[in-house]
N, C-alpha and C. Protein backbone atom coordinates (compact mmCIF):
# COMPACT_ATOMS: atom_id res chain seq x y z
N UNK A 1 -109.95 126.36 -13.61
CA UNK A 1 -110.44 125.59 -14.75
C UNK A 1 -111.92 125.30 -14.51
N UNK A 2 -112.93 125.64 -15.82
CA UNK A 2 -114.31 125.41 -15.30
C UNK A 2 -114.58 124.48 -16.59
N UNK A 3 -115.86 124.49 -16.43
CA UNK A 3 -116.16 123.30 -18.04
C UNK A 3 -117.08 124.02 -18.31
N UNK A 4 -117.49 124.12 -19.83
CA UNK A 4 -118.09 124.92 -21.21
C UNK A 4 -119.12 124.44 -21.18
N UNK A 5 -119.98 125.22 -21.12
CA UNK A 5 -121.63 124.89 -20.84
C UNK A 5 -122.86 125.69 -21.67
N UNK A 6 -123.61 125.27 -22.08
CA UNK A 6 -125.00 125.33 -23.14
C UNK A 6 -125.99 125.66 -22.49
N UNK A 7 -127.29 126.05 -23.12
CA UNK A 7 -128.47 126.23 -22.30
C UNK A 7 -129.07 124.99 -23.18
N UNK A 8 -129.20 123.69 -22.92
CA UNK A 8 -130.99 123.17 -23.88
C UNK A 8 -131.73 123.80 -24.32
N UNK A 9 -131.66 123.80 -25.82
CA UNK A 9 -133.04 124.21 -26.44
C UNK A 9 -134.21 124.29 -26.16
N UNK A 10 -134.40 123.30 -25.91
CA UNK A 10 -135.87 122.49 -25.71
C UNK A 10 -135.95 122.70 -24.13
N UNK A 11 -135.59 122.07 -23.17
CA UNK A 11 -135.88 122.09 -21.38
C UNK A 11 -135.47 123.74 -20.90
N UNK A 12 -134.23 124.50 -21.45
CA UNK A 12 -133.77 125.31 -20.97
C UNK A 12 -132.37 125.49 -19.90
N UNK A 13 -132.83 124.07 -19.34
CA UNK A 13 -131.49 123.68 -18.87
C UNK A 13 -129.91 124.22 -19.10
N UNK A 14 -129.19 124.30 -18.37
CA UNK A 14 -127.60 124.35 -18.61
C UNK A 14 -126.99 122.94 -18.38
N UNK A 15 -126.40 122.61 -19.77
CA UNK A 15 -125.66 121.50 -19.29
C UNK A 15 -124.23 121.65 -19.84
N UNK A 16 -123.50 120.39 -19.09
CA UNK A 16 -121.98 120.49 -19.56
C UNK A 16 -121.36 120.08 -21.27
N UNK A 17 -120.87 120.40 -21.83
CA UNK A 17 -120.48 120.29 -22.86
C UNK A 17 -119.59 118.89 -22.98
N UNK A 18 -119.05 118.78 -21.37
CA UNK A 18 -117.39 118.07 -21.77
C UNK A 18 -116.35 118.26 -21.92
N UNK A 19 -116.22 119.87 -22.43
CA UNK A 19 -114.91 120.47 -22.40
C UNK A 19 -114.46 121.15 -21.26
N UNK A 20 -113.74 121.56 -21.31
CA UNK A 20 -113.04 122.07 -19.91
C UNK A 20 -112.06 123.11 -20.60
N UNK A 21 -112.27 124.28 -19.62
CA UNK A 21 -111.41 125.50 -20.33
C UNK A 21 -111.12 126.74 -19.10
N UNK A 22 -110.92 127.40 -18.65
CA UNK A 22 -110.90 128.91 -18.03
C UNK A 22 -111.32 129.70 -19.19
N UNK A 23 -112.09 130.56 -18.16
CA UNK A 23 -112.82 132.39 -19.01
C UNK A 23 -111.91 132.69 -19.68
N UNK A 24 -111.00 132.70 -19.66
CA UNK A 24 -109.60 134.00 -19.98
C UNK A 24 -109.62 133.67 -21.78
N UNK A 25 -109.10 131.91 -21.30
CA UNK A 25 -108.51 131.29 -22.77
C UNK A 25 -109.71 130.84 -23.64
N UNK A 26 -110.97 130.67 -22.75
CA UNK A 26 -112.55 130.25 -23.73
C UNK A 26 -112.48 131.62 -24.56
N UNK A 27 -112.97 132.92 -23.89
CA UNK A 27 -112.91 133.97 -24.37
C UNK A 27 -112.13 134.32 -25.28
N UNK A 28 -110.66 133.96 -25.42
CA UNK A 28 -109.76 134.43 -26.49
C UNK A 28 -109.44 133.50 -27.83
N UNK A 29 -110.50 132.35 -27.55
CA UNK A 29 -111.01 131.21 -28.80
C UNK A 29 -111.52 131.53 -30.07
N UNK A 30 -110.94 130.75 -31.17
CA UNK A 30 -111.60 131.27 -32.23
C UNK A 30 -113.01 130.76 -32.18
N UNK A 31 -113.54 131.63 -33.01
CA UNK A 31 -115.21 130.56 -33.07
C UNK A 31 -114.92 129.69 -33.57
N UNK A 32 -115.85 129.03 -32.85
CA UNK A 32 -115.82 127.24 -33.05
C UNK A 32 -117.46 126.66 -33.28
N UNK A 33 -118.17 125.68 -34.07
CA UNK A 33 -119.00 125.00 -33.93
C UNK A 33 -118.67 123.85 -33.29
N UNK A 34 -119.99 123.20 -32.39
CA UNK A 34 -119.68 121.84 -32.08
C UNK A 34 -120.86 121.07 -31.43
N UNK A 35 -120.97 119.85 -31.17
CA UNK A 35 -122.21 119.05 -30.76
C UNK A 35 -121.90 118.78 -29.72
N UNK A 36 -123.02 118.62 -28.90
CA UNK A 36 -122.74 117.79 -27.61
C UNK A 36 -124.35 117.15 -27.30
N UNK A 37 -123.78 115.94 -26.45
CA UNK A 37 -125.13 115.51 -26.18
C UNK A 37 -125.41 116.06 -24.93
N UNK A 38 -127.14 116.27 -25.01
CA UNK A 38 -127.51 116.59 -23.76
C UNK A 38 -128.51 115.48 -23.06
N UNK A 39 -128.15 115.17 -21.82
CA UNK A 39 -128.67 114.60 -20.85
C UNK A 39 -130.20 114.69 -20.65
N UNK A 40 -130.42 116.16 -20.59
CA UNK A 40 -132.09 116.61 -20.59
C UNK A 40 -133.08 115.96 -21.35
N UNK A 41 -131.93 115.78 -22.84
CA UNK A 41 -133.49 115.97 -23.67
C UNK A 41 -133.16 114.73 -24.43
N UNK A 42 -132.15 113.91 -23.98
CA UNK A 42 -131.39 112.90 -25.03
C UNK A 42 -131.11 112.89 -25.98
N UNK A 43 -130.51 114.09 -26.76
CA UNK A 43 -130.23 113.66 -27.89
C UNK A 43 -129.22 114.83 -28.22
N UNK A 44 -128.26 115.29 -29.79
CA UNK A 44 -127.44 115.81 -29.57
C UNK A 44 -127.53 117.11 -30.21
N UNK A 45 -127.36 118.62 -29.45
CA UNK A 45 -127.38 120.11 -30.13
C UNK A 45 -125.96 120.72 -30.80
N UNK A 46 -126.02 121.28 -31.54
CA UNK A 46 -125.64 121.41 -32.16
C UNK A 46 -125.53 122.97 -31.82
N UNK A 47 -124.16 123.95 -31.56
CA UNK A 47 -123.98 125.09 -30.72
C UNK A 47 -122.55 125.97 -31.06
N UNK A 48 -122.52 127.10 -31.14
CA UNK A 48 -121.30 127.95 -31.52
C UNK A 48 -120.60 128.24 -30.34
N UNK A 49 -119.32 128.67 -30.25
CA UNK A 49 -119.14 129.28 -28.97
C UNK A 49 -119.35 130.15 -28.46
N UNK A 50 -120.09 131.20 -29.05
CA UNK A 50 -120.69 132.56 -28.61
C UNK A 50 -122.05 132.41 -27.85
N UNK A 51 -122.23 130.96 -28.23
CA UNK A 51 -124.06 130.46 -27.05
C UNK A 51 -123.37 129.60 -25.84
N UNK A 52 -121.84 129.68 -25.39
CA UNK A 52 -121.63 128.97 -24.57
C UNK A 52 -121.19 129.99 -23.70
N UNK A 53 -120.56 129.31 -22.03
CA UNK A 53 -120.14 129.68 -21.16
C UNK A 53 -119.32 129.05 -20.60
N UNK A 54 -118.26 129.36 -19.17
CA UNK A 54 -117.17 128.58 -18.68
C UNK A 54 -117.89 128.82 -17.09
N UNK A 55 -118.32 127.46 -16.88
CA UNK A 55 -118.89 127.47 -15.31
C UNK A 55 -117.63 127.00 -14.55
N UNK A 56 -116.97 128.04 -13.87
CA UNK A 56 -115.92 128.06 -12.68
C UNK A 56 -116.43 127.87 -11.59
N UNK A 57 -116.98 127.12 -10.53
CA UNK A 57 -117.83 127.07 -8.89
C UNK A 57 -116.75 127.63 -8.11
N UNK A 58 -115.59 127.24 -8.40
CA UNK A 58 -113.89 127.97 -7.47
C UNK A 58 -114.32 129.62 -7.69
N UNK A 59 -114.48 129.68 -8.85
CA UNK A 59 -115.13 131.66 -9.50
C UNK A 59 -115.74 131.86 -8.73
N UNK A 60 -116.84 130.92 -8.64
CA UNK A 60 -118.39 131.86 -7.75
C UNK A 60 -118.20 131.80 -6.66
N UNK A 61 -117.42 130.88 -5.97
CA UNK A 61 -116.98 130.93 -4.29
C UNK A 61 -116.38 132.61 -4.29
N UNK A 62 -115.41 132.59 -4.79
CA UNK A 62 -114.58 133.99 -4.70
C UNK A 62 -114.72 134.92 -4.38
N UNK A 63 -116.20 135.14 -5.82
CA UNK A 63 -117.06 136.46 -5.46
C UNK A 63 -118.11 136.90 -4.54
N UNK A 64 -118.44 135.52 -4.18
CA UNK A 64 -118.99 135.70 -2.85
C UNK A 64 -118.47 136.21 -1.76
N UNK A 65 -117.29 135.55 -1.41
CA UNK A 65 -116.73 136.17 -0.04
C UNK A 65 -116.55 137.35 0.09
């Protein structure tokens, strides 16, 4: 399970959305719009799910080893 993540418009940043999902089942989602606030820039973007991602750190351990 990783959580659904944005780039900031404005800073560039990746931040967390709040949601929480795995690749498998984000990927097999209908499109969705939705807001989230971001931390960076204070205030709230506005984002599809095709500009998001599922940050797994358990994932990136994996492929490392």
């Amino acid at each position: 399970m990783g959580v659904i993540m944005i780039k900031c418009p404005r800073t560039g940043r990746a931040i967390n959305t709040g949601m929480k999902s795995d690749r498998e089942t984000f990927q097999c989602s209908t499109v969705f719009f939705s807001r989230s606030y971001c931390t960076s820039c204070r205030t709230n973007h506005e984002w599809f799910a095709r500009d998001a991602w599922v940050h797994e750190p358990e994932h990136e351990l994996r492929k490392a080893s």
